[in-house]
PDB file of N, CA and C in Angstrom:
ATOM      1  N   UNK A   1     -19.482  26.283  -3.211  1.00  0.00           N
ATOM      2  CA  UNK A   1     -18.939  24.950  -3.111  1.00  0.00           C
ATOM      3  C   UNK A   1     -18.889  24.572  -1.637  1.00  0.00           C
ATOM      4  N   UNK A   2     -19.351  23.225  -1.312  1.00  0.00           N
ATOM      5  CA  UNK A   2     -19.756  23.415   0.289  1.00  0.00           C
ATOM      6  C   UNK A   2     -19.703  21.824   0.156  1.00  0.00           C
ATOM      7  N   UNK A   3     -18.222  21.235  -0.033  1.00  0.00           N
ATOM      8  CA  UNK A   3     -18.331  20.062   0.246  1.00  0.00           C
ATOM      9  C   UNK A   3     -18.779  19.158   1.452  1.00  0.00           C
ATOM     10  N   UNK A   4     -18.806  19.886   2.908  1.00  0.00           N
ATOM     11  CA  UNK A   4     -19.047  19.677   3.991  1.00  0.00           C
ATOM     12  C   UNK A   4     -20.742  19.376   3.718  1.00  0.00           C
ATOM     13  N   UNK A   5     -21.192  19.948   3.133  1.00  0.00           N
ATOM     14  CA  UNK A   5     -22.700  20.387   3.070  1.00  0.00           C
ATOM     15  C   UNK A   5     -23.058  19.085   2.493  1.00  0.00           C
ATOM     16  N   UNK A   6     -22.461  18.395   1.147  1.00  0.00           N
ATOM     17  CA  UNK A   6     -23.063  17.751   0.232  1.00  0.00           C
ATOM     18  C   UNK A   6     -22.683  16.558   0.520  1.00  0.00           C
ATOM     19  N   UNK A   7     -20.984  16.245   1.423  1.00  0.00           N
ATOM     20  CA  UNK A   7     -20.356  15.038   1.161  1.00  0.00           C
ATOM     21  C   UNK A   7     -19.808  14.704  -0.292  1.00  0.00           C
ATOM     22  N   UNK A   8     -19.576  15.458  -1.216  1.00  0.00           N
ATOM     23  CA  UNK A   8     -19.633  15.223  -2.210  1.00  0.00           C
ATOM     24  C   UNK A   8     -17.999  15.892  -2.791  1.00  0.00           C
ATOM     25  N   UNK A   9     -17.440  14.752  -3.123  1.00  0.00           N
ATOM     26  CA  UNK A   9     -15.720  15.075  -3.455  1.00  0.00           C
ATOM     27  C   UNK A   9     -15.599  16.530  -4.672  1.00  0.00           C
ATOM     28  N   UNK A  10     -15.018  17.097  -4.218  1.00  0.00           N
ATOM     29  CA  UNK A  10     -15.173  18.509  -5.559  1.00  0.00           C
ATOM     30  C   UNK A  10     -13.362  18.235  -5.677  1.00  0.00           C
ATOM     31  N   UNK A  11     -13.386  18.212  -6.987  1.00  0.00           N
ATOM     32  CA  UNK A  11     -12.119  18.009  -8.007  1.00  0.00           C
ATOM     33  C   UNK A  11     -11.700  19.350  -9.204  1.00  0.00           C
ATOM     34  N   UNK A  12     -11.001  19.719  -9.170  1.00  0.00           N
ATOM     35  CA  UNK A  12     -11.398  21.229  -9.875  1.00  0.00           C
ATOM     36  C   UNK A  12     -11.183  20.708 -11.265  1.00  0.00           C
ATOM     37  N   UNK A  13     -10.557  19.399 -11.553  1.00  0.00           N
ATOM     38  CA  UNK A  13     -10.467  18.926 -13.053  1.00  0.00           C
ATOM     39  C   UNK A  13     -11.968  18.070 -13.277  1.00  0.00           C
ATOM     40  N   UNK A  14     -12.642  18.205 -12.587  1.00  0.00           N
ATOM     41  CA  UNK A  14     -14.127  17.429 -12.286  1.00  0.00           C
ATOM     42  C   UNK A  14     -15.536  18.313 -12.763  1.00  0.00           C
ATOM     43  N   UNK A  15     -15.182  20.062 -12.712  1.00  0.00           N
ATOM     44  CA  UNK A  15     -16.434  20.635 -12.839  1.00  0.00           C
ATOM     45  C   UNK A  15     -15.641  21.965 -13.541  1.00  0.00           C
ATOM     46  N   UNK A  16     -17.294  22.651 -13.686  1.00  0.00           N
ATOM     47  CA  UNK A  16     -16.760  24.021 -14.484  1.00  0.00           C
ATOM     48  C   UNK A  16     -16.755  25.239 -13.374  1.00  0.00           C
ATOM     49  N   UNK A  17     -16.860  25.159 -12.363  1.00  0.00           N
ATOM     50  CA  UNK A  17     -16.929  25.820 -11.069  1.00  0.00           C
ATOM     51  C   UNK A  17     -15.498  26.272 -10.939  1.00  0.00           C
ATOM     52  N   UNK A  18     -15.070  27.483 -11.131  1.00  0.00           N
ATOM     53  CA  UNK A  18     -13.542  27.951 -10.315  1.00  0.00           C
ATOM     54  C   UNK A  18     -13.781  28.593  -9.202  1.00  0.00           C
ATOM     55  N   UNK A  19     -13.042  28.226  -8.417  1.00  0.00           N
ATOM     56  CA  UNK A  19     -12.941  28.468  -6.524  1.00  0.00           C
ATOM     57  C   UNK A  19     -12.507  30.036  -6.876  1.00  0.00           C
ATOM     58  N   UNK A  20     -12.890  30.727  -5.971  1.00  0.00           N
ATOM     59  CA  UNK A  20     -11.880  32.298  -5.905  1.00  0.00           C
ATOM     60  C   UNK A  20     -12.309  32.523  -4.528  1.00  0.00           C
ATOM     61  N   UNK A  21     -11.726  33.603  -4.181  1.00  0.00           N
ATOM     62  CA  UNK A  21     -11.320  34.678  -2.614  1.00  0.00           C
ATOM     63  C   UNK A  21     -10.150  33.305  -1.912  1.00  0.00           C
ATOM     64  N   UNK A  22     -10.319  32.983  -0.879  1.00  0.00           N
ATOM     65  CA  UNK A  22      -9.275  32.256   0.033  1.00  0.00           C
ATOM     66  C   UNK A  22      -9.517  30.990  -0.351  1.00  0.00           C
ATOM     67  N   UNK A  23      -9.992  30.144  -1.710  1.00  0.00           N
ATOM     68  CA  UNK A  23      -9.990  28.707  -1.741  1.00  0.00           C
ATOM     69  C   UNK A  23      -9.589  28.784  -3.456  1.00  0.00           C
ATOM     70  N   UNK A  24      -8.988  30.238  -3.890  1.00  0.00           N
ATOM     71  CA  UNK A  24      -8.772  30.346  -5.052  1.00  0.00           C
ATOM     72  C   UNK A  24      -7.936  29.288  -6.110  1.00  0.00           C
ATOM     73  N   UNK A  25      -6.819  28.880  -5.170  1.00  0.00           N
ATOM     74  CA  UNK A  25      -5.802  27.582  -5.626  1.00  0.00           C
ATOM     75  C   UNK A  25      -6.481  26.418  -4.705  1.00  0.00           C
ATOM     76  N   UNK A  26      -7.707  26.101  -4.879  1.00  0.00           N
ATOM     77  CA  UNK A  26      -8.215  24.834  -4.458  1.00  0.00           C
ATOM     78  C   UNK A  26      -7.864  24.133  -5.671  1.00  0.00           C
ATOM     79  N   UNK A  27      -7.155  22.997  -5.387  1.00  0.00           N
ATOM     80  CA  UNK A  27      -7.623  21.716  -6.811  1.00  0.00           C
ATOM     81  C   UNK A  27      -8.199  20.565  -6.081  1.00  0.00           C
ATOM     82  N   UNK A  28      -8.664  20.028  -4.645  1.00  0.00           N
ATOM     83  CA  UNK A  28      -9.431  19.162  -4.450  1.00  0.00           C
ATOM     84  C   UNK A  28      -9.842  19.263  -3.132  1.00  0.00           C
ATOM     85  N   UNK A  29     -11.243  19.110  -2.763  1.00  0.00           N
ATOM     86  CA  UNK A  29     -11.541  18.628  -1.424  1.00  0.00           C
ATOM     87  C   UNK A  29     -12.511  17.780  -0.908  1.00  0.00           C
ATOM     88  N   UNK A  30     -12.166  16.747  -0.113  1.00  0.00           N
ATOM     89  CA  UNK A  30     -12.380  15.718   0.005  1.00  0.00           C
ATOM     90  C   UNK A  30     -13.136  15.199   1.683  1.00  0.00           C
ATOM     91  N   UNK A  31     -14.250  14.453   1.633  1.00  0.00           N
ATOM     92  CA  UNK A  31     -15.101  14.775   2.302  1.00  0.00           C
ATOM     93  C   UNK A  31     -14.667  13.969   3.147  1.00  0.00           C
ATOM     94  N   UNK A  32     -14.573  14.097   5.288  1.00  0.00           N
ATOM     95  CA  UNK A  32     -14.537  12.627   5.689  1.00  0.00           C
ATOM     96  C   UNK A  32     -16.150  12.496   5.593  1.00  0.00           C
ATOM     97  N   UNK A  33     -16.271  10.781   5.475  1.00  0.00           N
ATOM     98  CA  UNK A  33     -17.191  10.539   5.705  1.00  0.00           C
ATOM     99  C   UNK A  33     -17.423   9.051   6.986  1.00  0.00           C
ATOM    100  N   UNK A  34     -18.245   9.232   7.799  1.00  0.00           N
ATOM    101  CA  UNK A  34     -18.676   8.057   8.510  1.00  0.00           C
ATOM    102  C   UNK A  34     -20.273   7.576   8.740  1.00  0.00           C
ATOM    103  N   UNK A  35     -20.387   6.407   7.995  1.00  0.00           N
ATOM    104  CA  UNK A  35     -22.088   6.054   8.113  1.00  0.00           C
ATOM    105  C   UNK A  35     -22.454   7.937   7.082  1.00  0.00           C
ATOM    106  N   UNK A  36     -21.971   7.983   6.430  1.00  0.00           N
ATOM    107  CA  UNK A  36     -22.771   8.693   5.438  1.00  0.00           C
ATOM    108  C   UNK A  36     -22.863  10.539   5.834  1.00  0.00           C
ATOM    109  N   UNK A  37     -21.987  10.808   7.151  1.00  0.00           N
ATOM    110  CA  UNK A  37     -22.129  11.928   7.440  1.00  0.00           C
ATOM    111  C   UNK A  37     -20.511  12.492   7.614  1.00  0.00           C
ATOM    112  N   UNK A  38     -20.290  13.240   7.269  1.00  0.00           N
ATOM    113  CA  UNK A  38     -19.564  14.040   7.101  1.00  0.00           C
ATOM    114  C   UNK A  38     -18.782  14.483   8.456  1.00  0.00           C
ATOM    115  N   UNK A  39     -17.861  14.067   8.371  1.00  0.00           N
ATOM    116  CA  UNK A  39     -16.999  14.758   9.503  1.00  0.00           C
ATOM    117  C   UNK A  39     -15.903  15.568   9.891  1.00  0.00           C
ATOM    118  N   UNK A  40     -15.539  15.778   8.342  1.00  0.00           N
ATOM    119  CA  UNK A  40     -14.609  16.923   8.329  1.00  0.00           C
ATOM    120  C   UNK A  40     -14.165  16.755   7.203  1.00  0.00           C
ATOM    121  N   UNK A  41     -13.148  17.589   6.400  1.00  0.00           N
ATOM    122  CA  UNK A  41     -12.746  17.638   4.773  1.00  0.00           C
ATOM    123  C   UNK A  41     -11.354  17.796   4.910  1.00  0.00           C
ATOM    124  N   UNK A  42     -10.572  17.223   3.806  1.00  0.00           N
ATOM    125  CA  UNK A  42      -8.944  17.463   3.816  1.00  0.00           C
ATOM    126  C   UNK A  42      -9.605  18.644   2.153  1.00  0.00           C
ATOM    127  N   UNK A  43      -8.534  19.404   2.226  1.00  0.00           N
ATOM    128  CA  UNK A  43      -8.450  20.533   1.363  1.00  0.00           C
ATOM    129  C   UNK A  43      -6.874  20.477   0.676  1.00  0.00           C
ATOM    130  N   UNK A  44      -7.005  20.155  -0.862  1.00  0.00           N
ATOM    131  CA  UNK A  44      -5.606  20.545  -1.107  1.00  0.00           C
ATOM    132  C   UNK A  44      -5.630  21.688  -2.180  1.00  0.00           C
ATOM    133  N   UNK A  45      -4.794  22.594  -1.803  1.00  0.00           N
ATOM    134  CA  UNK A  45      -4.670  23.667  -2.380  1.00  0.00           C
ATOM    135  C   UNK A  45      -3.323  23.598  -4.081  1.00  0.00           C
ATOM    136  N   UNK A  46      -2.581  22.704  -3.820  1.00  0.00           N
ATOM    137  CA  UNK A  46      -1.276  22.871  -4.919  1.00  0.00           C
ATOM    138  C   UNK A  46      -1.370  21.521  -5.449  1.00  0.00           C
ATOM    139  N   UNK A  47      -0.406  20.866  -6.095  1.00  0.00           N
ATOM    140  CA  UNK A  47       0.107  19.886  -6.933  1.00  0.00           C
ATOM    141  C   UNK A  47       1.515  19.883  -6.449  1.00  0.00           C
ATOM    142  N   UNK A  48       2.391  19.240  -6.353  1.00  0.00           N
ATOM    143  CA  UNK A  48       3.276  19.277  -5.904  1.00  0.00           C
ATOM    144  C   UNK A  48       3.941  19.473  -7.554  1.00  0.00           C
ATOM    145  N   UNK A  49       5.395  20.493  -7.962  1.00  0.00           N
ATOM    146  CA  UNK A  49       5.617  20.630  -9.170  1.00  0.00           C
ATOM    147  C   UNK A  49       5.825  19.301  -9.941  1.00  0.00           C
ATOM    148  N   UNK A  50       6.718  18.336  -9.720  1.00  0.00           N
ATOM    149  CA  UNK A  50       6.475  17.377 -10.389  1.00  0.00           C
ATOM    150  C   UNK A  50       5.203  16.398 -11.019  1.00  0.00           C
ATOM    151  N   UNK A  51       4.328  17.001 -10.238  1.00  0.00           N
ATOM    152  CA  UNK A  51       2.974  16.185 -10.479  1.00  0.00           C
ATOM    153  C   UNK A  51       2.029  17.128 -11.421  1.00  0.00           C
ATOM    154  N   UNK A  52       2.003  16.719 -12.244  1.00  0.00           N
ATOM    155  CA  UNK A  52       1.181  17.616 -13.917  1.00  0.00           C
ATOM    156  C   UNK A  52      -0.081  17.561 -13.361  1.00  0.00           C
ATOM    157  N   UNK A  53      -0.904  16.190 -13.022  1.00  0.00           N
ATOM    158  CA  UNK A  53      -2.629  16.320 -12.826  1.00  0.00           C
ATOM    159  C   UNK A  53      -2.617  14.979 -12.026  1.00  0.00           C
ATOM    160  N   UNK A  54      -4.157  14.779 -11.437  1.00  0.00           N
ATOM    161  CA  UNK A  54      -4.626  13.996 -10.853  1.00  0.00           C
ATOM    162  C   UNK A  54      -4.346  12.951 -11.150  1.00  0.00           C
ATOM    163  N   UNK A  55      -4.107  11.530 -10.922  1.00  0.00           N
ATOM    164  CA  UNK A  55      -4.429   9.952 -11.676  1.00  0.00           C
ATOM    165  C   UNK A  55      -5.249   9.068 -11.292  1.00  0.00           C
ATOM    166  N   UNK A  56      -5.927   8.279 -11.737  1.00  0.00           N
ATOM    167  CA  UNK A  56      -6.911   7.157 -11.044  1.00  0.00           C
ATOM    168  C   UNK A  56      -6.558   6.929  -9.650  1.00  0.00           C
ATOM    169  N   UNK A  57      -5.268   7.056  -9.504  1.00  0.00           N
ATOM    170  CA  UNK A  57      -5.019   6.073  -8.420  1.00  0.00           C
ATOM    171  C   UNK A  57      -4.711   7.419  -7.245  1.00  0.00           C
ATOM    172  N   UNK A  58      -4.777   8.688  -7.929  1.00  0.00           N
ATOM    173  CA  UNK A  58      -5.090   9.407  -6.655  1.00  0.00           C
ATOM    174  C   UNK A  58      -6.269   9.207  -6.298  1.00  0.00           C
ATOM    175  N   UNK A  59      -7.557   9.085  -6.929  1.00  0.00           N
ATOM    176  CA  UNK A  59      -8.713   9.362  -6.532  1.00  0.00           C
ATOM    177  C   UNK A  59      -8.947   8.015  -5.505  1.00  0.00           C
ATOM    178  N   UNK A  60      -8.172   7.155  -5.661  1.00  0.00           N
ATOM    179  CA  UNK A  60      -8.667   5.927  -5.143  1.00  0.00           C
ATOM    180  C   UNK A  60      -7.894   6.251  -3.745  1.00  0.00           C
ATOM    181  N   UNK A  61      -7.321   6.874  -3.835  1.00  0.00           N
ATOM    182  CA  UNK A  61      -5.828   7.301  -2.183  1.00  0.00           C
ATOM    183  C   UNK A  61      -6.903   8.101  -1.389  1.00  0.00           C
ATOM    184  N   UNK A  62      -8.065   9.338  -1.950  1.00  0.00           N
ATOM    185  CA  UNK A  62      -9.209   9.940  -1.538  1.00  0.00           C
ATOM    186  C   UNK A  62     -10.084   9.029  -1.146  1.00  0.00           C
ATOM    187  N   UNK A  63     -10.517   8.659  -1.855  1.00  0.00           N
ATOM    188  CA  UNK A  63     -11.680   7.363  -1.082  1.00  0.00           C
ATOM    189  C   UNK A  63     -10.983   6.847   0.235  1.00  0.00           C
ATOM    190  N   UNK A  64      -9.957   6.251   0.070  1.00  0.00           N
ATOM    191  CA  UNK A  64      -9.373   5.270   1.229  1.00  0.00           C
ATOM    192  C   UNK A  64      -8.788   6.505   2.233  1.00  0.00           C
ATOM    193  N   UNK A  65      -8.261   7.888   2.460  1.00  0.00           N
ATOM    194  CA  UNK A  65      -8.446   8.918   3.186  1.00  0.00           C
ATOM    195  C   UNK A  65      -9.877   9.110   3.942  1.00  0.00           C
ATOM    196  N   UNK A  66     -10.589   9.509   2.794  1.00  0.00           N
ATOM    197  CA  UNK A  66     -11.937   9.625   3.446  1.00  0.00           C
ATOM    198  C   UNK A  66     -12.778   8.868   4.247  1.00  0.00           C
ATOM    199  N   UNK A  67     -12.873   7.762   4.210  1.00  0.00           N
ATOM    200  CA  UNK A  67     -13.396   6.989   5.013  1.00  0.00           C
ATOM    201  C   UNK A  67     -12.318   6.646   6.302  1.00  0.00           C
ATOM    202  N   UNK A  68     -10.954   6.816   6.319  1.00  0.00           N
ATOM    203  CA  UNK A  68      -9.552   5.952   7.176  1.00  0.00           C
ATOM    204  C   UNK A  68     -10.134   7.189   8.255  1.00  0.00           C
ATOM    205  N   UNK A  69      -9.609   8.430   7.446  1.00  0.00           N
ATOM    206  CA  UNK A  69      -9.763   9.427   8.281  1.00  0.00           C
ATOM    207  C   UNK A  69     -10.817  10.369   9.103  1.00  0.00           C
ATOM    208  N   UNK A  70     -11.932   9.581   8.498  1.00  0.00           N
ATOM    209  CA  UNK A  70     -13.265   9.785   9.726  1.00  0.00           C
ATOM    210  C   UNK A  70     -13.422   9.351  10.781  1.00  0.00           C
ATOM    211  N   UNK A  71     -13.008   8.550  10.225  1.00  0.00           N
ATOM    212  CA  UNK A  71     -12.712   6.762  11.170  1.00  0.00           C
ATOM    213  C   UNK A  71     -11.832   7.533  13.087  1.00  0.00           C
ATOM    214  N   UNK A  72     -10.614   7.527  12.101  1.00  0.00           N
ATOM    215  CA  UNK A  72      -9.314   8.242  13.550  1.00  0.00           C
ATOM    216  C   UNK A  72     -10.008   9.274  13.679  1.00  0.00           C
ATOM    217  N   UNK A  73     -10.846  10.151  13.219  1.00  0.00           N
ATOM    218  CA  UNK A  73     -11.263  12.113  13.924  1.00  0.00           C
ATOM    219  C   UNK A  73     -12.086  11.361  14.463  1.00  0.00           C
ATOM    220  N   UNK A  74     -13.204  10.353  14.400  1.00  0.00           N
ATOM    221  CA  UNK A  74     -14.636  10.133  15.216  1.00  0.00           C
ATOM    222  C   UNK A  74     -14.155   9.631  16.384  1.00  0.00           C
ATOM    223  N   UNK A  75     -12.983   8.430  15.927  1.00  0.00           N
ATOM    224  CA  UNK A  75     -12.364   7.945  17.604  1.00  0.00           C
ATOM    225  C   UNK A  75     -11.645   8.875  18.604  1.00  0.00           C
ATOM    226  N   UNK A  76     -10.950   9.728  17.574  1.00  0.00           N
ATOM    227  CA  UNK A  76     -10.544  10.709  18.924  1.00  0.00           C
ATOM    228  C   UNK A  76     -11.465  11.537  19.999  1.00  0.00           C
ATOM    229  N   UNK A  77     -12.197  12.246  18.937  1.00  0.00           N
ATOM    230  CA  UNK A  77     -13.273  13.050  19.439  1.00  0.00           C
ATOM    231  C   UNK A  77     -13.677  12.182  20.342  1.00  0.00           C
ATOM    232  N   UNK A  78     -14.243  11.205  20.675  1.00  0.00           N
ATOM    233  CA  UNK A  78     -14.575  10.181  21.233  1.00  0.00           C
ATOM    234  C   UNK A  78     -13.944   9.721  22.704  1.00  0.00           C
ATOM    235  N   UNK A  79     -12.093   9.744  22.186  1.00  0.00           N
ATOM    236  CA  UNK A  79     -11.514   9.990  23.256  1.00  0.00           C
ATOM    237  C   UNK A  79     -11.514  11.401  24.241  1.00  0.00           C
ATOM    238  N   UNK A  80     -11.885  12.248  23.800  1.00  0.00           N
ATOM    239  CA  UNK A  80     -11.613  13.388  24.640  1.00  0.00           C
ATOM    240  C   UNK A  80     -12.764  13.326  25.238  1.00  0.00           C
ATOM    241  N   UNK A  81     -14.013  13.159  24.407  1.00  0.00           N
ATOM    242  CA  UNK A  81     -15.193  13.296  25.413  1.00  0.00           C
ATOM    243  C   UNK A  81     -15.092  12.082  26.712  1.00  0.00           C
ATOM    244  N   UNK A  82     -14.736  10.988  26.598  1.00  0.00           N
ATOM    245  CA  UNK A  82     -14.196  10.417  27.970  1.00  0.00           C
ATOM    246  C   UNK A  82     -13.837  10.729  29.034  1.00  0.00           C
ATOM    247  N   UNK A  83     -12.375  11.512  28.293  1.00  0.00           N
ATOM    248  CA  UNK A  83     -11.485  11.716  29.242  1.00  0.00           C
ATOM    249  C   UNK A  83     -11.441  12.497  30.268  1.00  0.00           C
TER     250      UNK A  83
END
């Protein structure tokens, strides 16, 4: 599983693939993306207990992460090489 590789959101309620060694309690990871390339991944490992499973409107909180947060890592990076 090499979301970095593919850009491609992996959902563990999404495929028949189970994560094991150190990404064993993966349930989602989520690609940044900018102009189509990949710039880094948020990884969540738990559910918080009150929360049973995923909902539409998480996946839609991922999209709007993924793109927000390429966005702020590309500008920073950006800033340091300046500075």
């Amino acid at each position: 599983m090499s979301v970095a590789g593919t850009g491609e959101r992996f959902v563990i309620s999404e495929t028949l693939v189970k994560p094991f060694g150190r990404e064993e309690h993966l349930t989602a990871c989520i690609p940044l993306k900018l102009d189509d390339k990949v710039v880094g991944v948020i990884a969540i490992f738990r559910l918080l207990q009150q929360k049973q499973a995923l909902e539409p409107v998480d996946f839609e909180l991922f999209d709007l992460l993924g793109s927000h947060a390429a966005s702020a890592l590309y500008c920073t990076r950006r800033t340091e090489v300046l500075s």
